[in-house]
PDB file of N, CA and C in Angstrom:
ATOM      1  N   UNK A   1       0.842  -1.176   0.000  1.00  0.00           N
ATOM      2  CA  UNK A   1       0.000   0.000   0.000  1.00  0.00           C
ATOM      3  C   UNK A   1       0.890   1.242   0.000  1.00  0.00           C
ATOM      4  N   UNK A   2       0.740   2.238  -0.844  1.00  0.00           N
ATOM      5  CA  UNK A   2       1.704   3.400  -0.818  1.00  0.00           C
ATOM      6  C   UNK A   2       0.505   4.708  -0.158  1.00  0.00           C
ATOM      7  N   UNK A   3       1.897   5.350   0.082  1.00  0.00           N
ATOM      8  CA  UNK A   3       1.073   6.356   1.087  1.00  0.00           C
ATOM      9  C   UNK A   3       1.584   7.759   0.328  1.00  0.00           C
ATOM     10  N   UNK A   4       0.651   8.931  -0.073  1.00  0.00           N
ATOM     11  CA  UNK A   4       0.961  10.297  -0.602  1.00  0.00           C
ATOM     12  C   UNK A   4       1.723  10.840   0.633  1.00  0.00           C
ATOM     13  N   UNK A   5       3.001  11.630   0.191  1.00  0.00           N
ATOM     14  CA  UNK A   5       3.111  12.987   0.779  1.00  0.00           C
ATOM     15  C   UNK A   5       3.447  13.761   0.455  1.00  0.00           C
ATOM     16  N   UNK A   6       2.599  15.012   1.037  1.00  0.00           N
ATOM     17  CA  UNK A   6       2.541  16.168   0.062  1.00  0.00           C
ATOM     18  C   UNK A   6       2.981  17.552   1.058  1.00  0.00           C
ATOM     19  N   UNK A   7       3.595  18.246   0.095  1.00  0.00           N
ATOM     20  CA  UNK A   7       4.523  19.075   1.002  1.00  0.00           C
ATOM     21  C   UNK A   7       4.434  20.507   0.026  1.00  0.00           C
ATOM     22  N   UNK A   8       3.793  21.425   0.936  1.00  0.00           N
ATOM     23  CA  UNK A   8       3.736  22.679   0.627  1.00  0.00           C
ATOM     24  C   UNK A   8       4.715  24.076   0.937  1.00  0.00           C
ATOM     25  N   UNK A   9       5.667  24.753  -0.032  1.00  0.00           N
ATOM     26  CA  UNK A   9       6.396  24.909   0.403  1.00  0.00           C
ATOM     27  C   UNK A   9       6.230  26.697  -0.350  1.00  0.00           C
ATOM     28  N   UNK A  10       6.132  27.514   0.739  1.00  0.00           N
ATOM     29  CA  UNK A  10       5.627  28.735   0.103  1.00  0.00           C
ATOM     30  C   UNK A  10       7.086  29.931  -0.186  1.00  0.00           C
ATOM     31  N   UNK A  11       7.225  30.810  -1.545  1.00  0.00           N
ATOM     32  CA  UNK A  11       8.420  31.011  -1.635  1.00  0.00           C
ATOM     33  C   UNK A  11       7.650  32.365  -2.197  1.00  0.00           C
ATOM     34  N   UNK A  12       9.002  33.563  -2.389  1.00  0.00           N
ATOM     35  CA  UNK A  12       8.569  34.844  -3.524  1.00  0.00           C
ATOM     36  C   UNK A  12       9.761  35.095  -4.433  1.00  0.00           C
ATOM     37  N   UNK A  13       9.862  33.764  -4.917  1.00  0.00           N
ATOM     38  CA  UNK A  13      11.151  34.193  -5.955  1.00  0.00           C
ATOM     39  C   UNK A  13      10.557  34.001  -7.667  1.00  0.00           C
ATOM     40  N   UNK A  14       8.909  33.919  -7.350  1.00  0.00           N
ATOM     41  CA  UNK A  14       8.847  33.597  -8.904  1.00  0.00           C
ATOM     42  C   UNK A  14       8.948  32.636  -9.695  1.00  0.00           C
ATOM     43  N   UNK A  15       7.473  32.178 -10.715  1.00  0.00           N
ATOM     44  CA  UNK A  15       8.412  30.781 -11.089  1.00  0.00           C
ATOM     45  C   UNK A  15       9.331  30.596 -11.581  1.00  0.00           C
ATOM     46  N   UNK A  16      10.031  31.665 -12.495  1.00  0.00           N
ATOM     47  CA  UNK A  16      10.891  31.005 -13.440  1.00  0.00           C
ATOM     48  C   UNK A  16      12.409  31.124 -12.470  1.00  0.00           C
ATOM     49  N   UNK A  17      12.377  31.968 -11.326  1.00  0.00           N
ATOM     50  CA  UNK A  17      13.812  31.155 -10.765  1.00  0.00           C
ATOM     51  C   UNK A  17      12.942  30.171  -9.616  1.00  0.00           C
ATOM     52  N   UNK A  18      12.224  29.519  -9.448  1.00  0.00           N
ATOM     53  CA  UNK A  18      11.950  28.757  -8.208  1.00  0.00           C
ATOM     54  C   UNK A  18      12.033  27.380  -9.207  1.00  0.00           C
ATOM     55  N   UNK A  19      11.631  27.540 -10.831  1.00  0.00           N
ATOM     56  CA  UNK A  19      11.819  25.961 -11.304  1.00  0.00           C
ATOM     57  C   UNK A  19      13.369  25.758 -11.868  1.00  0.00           C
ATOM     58  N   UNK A  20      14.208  27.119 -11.913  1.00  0.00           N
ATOM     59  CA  UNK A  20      15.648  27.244 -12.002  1.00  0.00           C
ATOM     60  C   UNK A  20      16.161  26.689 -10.490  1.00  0.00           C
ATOM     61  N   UNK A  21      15.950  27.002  -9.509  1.00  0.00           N
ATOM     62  CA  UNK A  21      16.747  26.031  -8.383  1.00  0.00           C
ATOM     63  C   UNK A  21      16.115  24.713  -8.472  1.00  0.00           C
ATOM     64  N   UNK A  22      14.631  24.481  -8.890  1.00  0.00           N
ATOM     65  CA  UNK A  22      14.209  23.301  -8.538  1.00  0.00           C
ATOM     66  C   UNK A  22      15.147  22.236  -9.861  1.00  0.00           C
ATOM     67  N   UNK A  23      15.282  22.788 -10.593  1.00  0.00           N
ATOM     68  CA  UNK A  23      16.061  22.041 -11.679  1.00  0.00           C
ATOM     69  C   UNK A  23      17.468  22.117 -11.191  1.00  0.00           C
ATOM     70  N   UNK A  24      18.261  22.931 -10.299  1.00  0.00           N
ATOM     71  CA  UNK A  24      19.769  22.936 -10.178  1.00  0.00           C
ATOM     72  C   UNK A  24      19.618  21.742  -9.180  1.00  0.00           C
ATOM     73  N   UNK A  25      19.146  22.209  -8.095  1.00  0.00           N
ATOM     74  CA  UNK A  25      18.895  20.816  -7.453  1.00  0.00           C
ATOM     75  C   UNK A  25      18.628  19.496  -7.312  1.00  0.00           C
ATOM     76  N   UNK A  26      17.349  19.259  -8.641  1.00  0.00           N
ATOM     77  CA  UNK A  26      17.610  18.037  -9.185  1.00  0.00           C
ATOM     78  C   UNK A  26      18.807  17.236  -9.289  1.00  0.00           C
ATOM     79  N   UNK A  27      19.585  17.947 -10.010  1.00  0.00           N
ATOM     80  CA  UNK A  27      20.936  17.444 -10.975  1.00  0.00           C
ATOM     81  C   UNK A  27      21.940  17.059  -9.697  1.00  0.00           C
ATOM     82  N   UNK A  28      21.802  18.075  -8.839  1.00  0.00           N
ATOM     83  CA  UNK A  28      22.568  17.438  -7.581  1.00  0.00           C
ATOM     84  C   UNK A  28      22.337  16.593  -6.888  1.00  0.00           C
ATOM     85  N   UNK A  29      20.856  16.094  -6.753  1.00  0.00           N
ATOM     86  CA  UNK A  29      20.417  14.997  -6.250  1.00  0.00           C
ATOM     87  C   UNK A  29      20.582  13.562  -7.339  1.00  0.00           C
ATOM     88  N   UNK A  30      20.264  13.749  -8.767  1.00  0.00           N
ATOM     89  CA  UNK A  30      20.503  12.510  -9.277  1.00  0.00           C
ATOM     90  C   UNK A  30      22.022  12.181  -9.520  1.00  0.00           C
ATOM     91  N   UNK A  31      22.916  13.523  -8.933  1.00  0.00           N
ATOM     92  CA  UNK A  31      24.180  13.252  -8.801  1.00  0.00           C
ATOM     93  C   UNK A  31      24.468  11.913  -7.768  1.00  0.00           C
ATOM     94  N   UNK A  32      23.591  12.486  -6.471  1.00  0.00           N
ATOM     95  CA  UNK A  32      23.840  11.577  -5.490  1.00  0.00           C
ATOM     96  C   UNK A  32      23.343  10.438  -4.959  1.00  0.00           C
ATOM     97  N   UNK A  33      22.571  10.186  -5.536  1.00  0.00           N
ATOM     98  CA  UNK A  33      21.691   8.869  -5.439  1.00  0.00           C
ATOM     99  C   UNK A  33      21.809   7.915  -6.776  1.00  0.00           C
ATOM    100  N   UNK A  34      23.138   8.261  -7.663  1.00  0.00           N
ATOM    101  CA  UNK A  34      23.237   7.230  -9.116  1.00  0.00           C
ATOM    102  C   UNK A  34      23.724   6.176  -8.666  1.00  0.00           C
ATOM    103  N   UNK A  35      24.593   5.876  -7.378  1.00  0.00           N
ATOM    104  CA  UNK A  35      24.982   4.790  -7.159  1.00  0.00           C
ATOM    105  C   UNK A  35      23.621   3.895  -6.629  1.00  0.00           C
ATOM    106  N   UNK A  36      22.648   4.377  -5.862  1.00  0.00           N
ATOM    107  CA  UNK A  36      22.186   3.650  -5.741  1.00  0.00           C
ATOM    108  C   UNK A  36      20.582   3.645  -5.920  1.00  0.00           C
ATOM    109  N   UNK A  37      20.074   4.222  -7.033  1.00  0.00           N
ATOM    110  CA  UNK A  37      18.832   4.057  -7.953  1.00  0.00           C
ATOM    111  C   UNK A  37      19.043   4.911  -8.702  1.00  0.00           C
ATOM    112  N   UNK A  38      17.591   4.909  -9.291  1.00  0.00           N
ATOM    113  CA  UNK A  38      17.816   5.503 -11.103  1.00  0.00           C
ATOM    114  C   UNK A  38      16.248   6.290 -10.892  1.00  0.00           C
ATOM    115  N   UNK A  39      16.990   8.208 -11.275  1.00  0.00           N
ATOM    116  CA  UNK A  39      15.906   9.091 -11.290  1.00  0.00           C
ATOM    117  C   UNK A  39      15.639   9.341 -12.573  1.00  0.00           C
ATOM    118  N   UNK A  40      13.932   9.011 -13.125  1.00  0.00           N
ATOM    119  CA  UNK A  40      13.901   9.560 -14.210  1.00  0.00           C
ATOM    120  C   UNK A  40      12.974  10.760 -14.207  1.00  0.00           C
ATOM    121  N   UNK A  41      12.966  11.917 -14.988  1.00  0.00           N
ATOM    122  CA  UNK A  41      12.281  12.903 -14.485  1.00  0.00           C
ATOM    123  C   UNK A  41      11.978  13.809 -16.131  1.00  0.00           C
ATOM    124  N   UNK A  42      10.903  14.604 -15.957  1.00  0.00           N
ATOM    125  CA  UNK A  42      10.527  15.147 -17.697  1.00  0.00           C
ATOM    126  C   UNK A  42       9.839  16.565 -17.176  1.00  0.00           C
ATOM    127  N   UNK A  43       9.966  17.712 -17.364  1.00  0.00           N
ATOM    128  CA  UNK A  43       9.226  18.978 -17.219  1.00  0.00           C
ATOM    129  C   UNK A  43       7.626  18.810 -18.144  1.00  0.00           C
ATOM    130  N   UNK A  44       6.578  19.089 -18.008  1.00  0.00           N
ATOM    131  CA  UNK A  44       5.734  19.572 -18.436  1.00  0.00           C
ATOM    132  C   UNK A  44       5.316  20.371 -17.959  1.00  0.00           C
ATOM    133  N   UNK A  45       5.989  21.939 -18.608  1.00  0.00           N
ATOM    134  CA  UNK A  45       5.404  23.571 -18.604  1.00  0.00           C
ATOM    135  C   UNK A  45       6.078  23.133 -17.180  1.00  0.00           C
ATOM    136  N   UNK A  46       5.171  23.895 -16.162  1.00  0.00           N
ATOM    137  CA  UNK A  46       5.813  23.889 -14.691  1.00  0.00           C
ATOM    138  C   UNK A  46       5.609  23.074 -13.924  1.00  0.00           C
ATOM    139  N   UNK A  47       5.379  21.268 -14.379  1.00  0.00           N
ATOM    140  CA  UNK A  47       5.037  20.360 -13.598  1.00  0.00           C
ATOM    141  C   UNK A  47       6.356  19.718 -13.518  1.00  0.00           C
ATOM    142  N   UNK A  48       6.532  18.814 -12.731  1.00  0.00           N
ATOM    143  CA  UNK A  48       8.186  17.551 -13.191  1.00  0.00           C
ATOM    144  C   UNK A  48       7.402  16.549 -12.517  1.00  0.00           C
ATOM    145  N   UNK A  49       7.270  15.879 -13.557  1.00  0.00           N
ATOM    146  CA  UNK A  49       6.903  14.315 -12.903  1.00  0.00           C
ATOM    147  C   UNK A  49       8.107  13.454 -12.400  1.00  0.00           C
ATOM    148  N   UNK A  50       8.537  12.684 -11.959  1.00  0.00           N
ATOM    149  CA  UNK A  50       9.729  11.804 -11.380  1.00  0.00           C
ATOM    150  C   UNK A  50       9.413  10.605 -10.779  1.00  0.00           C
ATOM    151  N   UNK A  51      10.497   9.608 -11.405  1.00  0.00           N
ATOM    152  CA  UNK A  51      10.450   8.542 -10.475  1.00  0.00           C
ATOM    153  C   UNK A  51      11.728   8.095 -10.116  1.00  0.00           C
ATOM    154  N   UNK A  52      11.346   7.299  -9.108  1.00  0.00           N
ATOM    155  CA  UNK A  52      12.984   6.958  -8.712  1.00  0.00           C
ATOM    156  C   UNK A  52      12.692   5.451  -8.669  1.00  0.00           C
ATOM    157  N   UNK A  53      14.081   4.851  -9.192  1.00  0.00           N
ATOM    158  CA  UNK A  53      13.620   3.078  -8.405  1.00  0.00           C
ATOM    159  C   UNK A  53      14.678   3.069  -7.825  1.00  0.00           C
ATOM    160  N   UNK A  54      14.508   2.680  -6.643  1.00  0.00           N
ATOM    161  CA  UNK A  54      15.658   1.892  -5.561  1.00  0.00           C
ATOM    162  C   UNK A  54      15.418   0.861  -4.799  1.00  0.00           C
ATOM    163  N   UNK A  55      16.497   0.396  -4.798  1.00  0.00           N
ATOM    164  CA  UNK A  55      16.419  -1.152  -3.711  1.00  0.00           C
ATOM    165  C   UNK A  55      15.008  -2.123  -3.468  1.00  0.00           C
ATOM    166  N   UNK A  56      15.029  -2.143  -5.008  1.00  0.00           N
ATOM    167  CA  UNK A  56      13.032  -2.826  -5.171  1.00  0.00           C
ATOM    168  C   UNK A  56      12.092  -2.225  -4.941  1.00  0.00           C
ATOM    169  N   UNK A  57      12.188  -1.119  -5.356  1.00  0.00           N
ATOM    170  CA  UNK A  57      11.040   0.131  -4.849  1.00  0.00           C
ATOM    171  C   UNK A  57      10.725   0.975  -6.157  1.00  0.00           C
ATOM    172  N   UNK A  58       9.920   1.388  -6.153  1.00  0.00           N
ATOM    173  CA  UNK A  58       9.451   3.077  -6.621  1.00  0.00           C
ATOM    174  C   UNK A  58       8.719   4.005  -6.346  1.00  0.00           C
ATOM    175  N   UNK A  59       9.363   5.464  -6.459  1.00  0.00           N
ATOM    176  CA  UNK A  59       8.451   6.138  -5.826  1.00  0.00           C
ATOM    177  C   UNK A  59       8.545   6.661  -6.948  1.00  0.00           C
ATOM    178  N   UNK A  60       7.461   7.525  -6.932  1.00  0.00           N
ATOM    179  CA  UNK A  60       6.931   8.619  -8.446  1.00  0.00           C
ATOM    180  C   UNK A  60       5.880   9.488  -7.521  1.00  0.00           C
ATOM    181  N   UNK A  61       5.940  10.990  -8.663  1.00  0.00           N
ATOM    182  CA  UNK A  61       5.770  11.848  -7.494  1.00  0.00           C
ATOM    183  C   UNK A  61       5.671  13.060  -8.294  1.00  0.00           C
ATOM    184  N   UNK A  62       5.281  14.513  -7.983  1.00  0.00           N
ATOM    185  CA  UNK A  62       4.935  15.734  -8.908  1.00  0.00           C
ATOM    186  C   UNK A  62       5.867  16.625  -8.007  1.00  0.00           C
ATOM    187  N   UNK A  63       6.243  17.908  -8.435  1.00  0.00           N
ATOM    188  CA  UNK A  63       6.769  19.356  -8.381  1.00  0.00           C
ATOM    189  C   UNK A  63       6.073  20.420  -8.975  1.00  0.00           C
ATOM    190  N   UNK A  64       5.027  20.960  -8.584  1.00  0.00           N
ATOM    191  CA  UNK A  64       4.310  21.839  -9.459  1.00  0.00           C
ATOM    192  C   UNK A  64       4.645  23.179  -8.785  1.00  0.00           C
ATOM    193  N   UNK A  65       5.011  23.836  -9.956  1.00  0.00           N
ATOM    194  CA  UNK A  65       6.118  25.130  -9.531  1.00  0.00           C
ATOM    195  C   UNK A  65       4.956  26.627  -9.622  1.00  0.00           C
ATOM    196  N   UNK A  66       4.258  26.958  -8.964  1.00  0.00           N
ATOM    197  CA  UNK A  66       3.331  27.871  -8.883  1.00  0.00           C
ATOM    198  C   UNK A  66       3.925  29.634  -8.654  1.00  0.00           C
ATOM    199  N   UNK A  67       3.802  30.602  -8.638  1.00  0.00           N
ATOM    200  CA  UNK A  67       4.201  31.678  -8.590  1.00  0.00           C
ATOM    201  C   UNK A  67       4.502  32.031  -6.908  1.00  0.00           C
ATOM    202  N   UNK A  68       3.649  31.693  -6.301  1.00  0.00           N
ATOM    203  CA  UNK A  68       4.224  31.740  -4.668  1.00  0.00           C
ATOM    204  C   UNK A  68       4.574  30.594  -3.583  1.00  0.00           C
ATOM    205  N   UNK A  69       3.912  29.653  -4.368  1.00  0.00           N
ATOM    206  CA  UNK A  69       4.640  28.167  -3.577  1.00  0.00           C
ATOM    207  C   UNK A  69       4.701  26.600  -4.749  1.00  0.00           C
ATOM    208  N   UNK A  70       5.485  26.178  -3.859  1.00  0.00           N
ATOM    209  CA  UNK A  70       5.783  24.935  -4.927  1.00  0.00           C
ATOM    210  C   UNK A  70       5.347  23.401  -4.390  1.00  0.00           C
ATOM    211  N   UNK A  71       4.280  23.027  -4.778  1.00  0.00           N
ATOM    212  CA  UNK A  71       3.563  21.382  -4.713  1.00  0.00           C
ATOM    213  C   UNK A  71       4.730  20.875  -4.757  1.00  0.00           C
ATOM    214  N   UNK A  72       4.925  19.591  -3.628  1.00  0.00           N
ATOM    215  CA  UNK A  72       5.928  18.888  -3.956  1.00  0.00           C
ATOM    216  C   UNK A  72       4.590  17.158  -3.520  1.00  0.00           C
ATOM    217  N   UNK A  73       4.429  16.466  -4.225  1.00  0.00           N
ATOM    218  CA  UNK A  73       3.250  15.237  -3.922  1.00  0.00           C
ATOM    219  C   UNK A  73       4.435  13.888  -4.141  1.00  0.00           C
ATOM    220  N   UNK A  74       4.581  12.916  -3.175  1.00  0.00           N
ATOM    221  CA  UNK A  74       5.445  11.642  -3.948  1.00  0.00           C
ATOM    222  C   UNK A  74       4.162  10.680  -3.219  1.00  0.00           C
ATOM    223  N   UNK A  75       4.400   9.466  -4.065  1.00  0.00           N
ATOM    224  CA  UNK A  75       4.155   8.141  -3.647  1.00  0.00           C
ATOM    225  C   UNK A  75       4.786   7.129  -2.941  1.00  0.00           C
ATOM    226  N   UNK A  76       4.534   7.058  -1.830  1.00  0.00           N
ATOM    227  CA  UNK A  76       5.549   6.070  -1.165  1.00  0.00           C
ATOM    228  C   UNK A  76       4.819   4.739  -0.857  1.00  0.00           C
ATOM    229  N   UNK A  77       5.689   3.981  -1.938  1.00  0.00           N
ATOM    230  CA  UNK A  77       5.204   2.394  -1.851  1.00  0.00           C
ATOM    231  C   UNK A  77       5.885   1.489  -0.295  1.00  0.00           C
ATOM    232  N   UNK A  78       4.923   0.753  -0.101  1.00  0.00           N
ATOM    233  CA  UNK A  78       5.257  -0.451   0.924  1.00  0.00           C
ATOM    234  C   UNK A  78       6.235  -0.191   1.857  1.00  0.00           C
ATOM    235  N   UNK A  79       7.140   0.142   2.243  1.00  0.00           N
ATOM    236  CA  UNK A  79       8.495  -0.104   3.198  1.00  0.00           C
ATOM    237  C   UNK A  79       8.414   1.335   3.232  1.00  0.00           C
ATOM    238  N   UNK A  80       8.507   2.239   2.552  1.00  0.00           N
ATOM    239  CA  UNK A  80       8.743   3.596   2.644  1.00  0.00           C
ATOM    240  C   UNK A  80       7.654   4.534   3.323  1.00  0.00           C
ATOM    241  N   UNK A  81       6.756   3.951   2.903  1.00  0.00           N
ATOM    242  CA  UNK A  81       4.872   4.557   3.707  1.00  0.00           C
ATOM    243  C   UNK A  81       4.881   4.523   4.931  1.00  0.00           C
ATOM    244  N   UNK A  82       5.990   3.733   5.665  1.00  0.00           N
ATOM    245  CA  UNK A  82       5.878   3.852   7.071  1.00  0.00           C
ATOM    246  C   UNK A  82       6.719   4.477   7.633  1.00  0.00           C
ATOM    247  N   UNK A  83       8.048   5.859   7.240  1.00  0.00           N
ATOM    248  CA  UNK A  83       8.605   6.438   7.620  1.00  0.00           C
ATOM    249  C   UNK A  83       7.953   7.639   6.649  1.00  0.00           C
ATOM    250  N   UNK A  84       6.684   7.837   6.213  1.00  0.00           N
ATOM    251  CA  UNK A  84       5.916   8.993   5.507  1.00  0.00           C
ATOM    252  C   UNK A  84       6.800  10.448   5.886  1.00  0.00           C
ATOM    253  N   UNK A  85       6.064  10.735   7.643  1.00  0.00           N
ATOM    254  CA  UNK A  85       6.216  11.700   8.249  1.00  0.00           C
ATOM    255  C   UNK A  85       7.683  12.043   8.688  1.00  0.00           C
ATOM    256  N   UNK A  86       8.566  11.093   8.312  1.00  0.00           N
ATOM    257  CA  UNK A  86       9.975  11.596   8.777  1.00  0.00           C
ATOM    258  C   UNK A  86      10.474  12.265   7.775  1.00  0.00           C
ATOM    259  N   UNK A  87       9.929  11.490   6.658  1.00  0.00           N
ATOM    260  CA  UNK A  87      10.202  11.987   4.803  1.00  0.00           C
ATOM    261  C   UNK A  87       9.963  13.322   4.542  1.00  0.00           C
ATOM    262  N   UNK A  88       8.318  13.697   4.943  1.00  0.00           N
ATOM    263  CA  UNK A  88       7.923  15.023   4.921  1.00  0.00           C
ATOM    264  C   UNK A  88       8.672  15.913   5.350  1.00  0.00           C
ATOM    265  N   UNK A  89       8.878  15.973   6.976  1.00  0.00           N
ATOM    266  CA  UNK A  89       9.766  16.770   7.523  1.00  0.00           C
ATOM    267  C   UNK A  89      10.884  17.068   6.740  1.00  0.00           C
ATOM    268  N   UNK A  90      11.383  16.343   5.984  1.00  0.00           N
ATOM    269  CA  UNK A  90      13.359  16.018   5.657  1.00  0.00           C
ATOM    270  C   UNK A  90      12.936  17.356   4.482  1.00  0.00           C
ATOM    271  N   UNK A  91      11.654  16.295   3.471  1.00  0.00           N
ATOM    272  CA  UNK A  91      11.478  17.040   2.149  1.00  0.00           C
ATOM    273  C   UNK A  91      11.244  18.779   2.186  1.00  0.00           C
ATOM    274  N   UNK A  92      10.709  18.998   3.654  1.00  0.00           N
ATOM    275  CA  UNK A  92      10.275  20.317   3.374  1.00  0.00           C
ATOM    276  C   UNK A  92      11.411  21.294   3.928  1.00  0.00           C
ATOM    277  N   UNK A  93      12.243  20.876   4.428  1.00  0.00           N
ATOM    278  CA  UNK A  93      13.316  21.155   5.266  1.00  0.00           C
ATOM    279  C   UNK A  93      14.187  21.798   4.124  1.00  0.00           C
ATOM    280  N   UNK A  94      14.714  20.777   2.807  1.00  0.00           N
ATOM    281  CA  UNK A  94      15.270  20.854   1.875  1.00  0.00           C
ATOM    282  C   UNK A  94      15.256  21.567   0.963  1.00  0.00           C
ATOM    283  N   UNK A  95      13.759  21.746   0.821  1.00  0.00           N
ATOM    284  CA  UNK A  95      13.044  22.292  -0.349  1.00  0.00           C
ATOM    285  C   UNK A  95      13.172  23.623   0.130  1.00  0.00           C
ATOM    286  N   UNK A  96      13.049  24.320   1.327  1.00  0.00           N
ATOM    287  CA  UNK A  96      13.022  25.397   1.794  1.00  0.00           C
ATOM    288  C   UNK A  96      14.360  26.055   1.685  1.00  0.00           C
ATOM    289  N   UNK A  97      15.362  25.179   1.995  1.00  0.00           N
ATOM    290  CA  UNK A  97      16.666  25.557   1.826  1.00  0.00           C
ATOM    291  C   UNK A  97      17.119  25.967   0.374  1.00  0.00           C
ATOM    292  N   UNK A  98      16.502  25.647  -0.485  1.00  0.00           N
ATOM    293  CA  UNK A  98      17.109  25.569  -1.949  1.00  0.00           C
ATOM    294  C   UNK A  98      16.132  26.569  -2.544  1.00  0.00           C
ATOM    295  N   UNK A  99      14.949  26.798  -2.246  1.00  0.00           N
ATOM    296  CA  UNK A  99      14.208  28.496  -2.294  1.00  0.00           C
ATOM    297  C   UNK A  99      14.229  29.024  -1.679  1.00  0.00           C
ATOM    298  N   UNK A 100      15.097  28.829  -0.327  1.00  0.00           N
ATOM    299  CA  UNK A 100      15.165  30.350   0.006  1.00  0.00           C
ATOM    300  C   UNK A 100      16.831  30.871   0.687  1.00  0.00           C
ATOM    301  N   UNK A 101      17.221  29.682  -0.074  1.00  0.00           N
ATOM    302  CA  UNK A 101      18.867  29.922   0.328  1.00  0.00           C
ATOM    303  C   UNK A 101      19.536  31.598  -0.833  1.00  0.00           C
ATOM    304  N   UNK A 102      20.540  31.941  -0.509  1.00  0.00           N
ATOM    305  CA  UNK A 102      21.032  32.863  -1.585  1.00  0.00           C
ATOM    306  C   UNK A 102      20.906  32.803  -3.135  1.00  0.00           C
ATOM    307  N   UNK A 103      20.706  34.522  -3.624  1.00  0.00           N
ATOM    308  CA  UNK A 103      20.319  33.971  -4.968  1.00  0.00           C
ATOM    309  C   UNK A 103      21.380  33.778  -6.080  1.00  0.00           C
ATOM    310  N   UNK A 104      21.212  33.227  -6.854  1.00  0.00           N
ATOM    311  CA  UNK A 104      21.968  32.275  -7.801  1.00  0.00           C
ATOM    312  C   UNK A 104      22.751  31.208  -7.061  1.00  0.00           C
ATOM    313  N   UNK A 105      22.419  30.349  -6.666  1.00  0.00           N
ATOM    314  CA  UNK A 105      22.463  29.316  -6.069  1.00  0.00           C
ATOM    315  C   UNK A 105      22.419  28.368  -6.787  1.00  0.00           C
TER     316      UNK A 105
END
């Protein structure tokens, strides 16, 4: 059974630099997780769909990049659904850091 979590993350940088960090960041993350799963990910307009598979898993999941905050929704299958709320915390923690850390970042 997979469990949604969805993480609202409110910013004023605008979309077109809030899907510019959300894309720098990407690249640093599928930097760091190639050893051990495989992110695939596609823009539509200001959506990014993504999935990741790891260690017999997948999660898949949205980024919808809005003018004052950014949808972040994943799916967490079986093993992962039960650390949901630790996930959330981490995700929004992150996400906050990377919109609202210094600009050109």
């Amino acid at each position: 059974m997979s469990k949604p979590v969805i993480v609202e993350i409110p910013h004023e940088l605008g979309r077109t630099e809030a899907r510019r960090r959300i894309d720098s960041g990407l690249g640093q993350l599928i930097e760091q997780i190639g050893s051990v799963g495989e992110l695939t990910h596609a823009w539509e307009g200001d959506l990014l769909r993504f999935s990741l598979q790891a260690i017999g898993q997948t999660v898949t999941g949205t980024i919808a990049i809005e003018e004052r905050i950014v949808r972040l929704e994943i799916q967490l299958p079986g093993i992962f659904a039960m650390v949901a709320n630790k996930v959330k915390g981490r995700l929004r923690d992150e996400a906050q850091l990377l919109l609202q850390g210094p600009r050109g970042r």
